[in-house]
N, C-alpha and C. Protein backbone atom coordinates (compact mmCIF):
# COMPACT_ATOMS: atom_id res chain seq x y z
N UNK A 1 0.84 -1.18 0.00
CA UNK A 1 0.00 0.00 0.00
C UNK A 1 0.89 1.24 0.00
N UNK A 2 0.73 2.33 -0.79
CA UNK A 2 1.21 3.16 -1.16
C UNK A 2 1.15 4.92 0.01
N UNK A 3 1.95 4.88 1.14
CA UNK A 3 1.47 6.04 1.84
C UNK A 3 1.11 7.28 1.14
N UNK A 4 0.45 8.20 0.98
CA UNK A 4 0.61 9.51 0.78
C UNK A 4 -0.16 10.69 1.77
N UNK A 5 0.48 11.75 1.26
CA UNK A 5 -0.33 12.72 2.30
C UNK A 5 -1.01 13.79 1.38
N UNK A 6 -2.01 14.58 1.96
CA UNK A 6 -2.48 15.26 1.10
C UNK A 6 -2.10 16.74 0.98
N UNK A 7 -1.87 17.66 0.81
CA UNK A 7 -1.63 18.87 0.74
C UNK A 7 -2.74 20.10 0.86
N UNK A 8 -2.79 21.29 1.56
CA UNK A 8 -3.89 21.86 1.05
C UNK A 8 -4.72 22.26 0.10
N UNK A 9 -6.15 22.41 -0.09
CA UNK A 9 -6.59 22.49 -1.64
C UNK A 9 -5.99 23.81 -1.79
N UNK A 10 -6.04 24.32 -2.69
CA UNK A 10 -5.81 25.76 -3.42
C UNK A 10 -6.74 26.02 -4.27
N UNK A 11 -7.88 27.09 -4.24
CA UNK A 11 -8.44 27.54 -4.25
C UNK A 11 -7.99 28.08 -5.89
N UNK A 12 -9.07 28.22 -7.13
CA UNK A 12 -8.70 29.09 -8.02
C UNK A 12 -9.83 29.63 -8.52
N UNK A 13 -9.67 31.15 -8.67
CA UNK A 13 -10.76 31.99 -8.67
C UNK A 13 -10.93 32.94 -9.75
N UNK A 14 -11.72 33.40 -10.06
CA UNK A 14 -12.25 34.42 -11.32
C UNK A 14 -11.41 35.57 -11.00
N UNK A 15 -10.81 36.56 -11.92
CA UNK A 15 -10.41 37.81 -11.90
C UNK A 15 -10.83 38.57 -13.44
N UNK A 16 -10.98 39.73 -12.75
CA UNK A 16 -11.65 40.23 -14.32
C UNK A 16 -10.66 41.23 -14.87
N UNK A 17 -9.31 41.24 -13.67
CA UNK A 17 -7.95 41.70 -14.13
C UNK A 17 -6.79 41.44 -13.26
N UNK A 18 -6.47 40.98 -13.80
CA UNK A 18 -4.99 40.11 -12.84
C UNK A 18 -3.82 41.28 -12.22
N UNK A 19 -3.56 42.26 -12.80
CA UNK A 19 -3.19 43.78 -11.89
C UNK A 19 -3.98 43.74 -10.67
N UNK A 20 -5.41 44.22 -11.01
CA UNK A 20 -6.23 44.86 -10.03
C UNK A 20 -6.08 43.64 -8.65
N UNK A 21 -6.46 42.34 -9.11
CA UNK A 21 -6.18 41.45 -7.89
C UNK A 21 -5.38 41.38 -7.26
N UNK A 22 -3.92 41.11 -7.91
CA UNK A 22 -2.72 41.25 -7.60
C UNK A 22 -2.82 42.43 -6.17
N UNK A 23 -2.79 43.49 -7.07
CA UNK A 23 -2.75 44.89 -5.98
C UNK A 23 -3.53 44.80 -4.59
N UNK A 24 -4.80 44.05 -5.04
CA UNK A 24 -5.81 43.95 -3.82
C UNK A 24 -5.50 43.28 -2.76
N UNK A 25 -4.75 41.70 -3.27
CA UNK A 25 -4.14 41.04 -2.33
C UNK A 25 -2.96 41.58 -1.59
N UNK A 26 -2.49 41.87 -2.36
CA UNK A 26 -0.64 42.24 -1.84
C UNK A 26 -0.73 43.67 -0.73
N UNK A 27 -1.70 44.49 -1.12
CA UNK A 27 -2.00 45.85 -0.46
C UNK A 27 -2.78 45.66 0.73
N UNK A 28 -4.17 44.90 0.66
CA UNK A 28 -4.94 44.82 1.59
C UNK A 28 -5.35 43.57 2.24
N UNK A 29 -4.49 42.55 1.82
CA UNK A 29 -4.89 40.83 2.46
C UNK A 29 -3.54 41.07 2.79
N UNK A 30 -2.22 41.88 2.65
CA UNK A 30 -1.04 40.73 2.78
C UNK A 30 0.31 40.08 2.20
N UNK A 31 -0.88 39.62 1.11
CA UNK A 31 -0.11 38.40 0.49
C UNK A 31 0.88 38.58 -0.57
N UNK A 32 1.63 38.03 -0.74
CA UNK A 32 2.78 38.08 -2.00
C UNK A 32 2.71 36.87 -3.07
N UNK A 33 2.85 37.71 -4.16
CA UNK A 33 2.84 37.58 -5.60
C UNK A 33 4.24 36.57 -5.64
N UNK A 34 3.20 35.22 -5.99
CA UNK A 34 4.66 33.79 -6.03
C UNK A 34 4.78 33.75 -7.76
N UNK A 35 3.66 33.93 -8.26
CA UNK A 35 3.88 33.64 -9.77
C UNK A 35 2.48 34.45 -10.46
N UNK A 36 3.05 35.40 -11.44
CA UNK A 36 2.16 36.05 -12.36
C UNK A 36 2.76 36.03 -13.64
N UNK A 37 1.48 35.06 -14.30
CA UNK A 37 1.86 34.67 -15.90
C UNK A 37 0.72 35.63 -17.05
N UNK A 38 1.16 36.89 -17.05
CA UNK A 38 0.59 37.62 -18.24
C UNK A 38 -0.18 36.83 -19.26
N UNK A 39 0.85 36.27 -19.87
CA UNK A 39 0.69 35.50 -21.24
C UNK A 39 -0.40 34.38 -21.18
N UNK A 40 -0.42 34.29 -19.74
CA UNK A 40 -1.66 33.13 -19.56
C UNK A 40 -2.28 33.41 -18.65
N UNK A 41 -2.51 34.61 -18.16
CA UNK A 41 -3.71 35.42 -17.81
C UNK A 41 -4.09 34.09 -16.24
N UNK A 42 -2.54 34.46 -15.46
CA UNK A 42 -2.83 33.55 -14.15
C UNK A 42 -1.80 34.53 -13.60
N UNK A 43 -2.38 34.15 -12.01
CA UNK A 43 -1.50 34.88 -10.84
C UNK A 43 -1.74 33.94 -9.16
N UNK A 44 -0.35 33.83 -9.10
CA UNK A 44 -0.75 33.07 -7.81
C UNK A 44 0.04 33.91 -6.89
N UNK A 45 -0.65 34.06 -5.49
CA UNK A 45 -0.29 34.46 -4.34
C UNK A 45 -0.63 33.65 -3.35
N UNK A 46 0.24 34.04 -1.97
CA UNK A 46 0.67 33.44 -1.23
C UNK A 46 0.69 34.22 0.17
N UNK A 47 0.47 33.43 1.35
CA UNK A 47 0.39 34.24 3.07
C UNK A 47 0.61 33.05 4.03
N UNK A 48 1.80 32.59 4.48
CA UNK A 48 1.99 31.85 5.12
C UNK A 48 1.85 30.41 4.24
N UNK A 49 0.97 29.45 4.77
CA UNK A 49 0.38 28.49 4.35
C UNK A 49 -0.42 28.64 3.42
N UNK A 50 -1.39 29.59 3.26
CA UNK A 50 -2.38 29.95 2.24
C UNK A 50 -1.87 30.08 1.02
N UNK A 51 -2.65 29.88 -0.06
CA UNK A 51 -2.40 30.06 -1.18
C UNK A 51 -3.75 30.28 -1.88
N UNK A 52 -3.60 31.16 -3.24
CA UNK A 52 -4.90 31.52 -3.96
C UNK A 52 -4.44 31.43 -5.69
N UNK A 53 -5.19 30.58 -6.31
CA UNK A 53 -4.53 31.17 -7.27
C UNK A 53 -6.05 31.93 -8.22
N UNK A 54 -5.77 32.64 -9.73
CA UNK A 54 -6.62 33.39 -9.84
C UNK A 54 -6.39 33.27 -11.53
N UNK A 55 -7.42 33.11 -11.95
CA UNK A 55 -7.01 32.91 -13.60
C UNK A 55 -8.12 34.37 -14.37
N UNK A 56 -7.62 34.56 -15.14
CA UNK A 56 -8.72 35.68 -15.92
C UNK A 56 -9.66 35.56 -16.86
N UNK A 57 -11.03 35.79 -16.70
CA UNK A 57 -12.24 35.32 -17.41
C UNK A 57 -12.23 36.55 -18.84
N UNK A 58 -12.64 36.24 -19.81
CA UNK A 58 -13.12 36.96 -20.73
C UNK A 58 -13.32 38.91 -20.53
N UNK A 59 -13.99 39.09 -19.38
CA UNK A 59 -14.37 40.47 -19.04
C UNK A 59 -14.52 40.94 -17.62
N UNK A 60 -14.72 41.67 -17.17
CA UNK A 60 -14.97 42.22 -15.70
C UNK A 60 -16.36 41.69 -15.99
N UNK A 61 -17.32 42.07 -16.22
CA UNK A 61 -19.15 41.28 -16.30
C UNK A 61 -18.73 39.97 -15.90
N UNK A 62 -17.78 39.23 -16.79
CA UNK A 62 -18.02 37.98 -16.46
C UNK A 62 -17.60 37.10 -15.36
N UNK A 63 -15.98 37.70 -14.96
CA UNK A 63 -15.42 37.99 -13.68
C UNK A 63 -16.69 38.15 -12.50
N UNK A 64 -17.03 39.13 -12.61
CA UNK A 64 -18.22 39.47 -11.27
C UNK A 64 -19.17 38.38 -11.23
N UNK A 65 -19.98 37.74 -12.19
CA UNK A 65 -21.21 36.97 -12.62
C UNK A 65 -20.64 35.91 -11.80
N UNK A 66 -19.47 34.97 -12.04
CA UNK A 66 -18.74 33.94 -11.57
C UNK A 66 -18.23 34.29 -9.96
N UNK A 67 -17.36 35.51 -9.71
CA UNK A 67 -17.26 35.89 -8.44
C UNK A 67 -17.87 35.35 -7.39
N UNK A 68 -18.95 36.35 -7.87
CA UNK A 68 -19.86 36.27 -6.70
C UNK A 68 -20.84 35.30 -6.46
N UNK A 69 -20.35 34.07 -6.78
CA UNK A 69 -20.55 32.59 -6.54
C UNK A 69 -19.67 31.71 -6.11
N UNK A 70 -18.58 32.69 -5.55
CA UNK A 70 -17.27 31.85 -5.32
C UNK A 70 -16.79 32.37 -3.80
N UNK A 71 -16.08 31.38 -3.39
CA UNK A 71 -15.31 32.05 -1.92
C UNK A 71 -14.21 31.02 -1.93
N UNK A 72 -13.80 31.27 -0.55
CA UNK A 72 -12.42 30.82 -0.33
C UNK A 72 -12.37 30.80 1.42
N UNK A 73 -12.18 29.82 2.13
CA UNK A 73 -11.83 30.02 3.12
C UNK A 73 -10.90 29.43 3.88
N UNK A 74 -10.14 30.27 4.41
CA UNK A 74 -8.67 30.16 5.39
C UNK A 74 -8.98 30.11 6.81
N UNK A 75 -8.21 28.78 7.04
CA UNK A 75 -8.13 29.22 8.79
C UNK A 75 -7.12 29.93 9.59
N UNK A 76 -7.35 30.10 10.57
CA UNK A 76 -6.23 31.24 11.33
C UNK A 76 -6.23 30.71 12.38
N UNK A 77 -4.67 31.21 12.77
CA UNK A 77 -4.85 31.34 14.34
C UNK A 77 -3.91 32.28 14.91
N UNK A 78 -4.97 32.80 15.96
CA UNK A 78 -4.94 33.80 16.30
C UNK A 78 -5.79 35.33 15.53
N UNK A 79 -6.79 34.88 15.17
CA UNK A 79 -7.52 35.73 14.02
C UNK A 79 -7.71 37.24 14.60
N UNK A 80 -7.66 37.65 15.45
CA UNK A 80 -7.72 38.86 16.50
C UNK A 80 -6.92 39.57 15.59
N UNK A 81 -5.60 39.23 15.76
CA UNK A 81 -4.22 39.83 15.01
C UNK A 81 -4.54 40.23 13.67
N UNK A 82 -5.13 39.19 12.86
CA UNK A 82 -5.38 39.30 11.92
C UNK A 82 -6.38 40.46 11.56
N UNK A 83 -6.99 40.45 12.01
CA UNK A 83 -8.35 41.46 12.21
C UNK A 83 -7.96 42.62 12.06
N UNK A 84 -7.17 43.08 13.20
CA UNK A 84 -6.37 44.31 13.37
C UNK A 84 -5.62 44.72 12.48
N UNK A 85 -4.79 43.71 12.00
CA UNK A 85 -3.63 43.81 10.98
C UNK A 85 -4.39 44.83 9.57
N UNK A 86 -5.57 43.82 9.20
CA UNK A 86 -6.05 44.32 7.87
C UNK A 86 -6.73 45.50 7.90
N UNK A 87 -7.80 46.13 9.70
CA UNK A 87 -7.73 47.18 9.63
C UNK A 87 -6.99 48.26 9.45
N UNK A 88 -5.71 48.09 10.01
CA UNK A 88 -4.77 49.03 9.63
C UNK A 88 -4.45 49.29 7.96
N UNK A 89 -4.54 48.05 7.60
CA UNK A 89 -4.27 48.25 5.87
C UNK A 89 -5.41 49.06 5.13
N UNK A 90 -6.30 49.21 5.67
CA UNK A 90 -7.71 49.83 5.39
C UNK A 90 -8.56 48.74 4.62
N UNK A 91 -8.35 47.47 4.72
CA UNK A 91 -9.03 46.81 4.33
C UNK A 91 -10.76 47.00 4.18
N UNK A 92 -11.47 46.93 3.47
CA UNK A 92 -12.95 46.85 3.44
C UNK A 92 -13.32 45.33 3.81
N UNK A 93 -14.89 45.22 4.55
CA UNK A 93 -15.14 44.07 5.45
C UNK A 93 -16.32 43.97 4.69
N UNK A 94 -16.55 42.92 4.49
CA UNK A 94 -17.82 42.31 4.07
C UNK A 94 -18.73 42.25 5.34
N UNK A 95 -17.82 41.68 6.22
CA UNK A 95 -18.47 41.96 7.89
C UNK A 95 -17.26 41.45 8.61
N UNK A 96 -17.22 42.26 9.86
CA UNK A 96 -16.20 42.43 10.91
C UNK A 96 -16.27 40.88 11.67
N UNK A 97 -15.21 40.88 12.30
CA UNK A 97 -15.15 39.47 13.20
C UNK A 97 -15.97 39.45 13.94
N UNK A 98 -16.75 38.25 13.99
CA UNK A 98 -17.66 38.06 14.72
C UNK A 98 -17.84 36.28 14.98
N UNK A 99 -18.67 36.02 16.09
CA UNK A 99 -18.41 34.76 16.69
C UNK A 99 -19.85 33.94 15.84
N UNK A 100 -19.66 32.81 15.51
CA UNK A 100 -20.99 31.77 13.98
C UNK A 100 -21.18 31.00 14.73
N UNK A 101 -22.43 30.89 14.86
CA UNK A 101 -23.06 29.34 15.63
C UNK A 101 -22.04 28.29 15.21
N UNK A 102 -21.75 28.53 13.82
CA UNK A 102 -21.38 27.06 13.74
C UNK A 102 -19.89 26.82 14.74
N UNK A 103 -19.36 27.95 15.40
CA UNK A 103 -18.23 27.48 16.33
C UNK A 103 -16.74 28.04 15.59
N UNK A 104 -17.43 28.99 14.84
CA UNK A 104 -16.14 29.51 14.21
C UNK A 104 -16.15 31.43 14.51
N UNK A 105 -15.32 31.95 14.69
CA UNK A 105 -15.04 33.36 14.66
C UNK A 105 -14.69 33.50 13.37
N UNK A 106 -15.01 34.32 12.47
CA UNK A 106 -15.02 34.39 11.68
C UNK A 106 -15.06 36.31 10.54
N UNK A 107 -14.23 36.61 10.12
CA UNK A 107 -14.92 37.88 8.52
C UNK A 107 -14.46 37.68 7.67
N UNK A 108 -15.04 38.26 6.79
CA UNK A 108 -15.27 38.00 5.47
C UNK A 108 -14.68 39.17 4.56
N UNK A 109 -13.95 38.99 4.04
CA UNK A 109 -13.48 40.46 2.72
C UNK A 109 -13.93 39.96 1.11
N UNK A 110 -14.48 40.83 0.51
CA UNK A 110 -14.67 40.35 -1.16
C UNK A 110 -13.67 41.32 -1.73
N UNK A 111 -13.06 40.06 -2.94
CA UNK A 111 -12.13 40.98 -3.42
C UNK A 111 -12.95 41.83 -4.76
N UNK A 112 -12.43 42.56 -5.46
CA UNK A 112 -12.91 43.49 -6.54
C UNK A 112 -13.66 43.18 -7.31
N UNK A 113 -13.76 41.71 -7.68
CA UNK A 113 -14.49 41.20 -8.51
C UNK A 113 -16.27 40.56 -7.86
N UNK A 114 -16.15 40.25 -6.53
CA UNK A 114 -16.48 39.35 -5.29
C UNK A 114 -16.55 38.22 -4.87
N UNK A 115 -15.22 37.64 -5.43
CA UNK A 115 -15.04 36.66 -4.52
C UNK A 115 -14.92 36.33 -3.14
N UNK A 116 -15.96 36.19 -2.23
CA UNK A 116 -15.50 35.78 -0.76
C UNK A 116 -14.50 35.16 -0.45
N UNK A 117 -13.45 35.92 0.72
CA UNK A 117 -12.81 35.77 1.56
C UNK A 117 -13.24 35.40 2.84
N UNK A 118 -13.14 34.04 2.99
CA UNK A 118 -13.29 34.20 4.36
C UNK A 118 -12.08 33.85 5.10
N UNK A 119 -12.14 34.69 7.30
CA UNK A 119 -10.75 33.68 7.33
C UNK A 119 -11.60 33.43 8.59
N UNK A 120 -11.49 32.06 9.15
CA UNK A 120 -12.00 31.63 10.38
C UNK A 120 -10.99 31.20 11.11
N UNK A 121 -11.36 30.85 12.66
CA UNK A 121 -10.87 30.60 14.06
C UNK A 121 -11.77 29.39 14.32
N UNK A 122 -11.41 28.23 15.31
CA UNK A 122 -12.53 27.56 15.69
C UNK A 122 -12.41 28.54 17.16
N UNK A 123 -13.50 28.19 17.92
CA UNK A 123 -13.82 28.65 18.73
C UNK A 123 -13.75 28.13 20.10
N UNK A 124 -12.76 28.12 21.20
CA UNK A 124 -12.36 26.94 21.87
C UNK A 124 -12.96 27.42 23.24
């Protein structure tokens, strides 16, 4: 029998311009730019463990249409920090940290296009 382990999924998401995301992540999530391929209209970034990658649809319309049927969610720890951190960046909140029945602390950021961000905590 063959061991293996699995790796985290990575997430790949609509952009209706691979600049504008780029900027959004790197400025107001954080994250750094591991690989941006113009020519093939992809960009991957990176925050610790996390990873996102982001490919480019036909148009901004179509970008948004797809978006905002899409999310992404990261866990944290220590999400407090986090919280704070992105206020300072002036991040915009879909909604502020707050505690989810389902046992998670949890907010939410959409990026330009609206893809949900989420980043959660379990709740101990």
């Amino acid at each position: 029998m063959n061991v293996f382990e699995l790796s985290p999924a990575i997430p790949q998401l609509a952009s209706g311009d691979i600049n504008e995301t780029e900027s959004f992540f790197n400025d107001f999530l954080g994250f750094d730019t591991i690989s941006k391929m113009v020519e093939h209209s992809f960009l991957m970034v990176k925050r610790g463990p996390a990873e996102i990658h982001f490919w480019q649809s036909a148009d901004r319309e179509s970008a948004m249409n797809i978006a905002t049927q899409s999310s992404c969610y990261i866990r944290v720890k220590n999400i407090t920090a986090l919280f704070e951190e992105l206020k300072e960046r002036g991040t915009t909140f879909r909604y502020e940290l707050q505690k989810m029945p389902w046992g998670m602390y949890e907010m939410q950021i959409d990026d330009p296009f609206g893809n949900a961000i989420r980043f959660g905590e379990i709740i101990n």
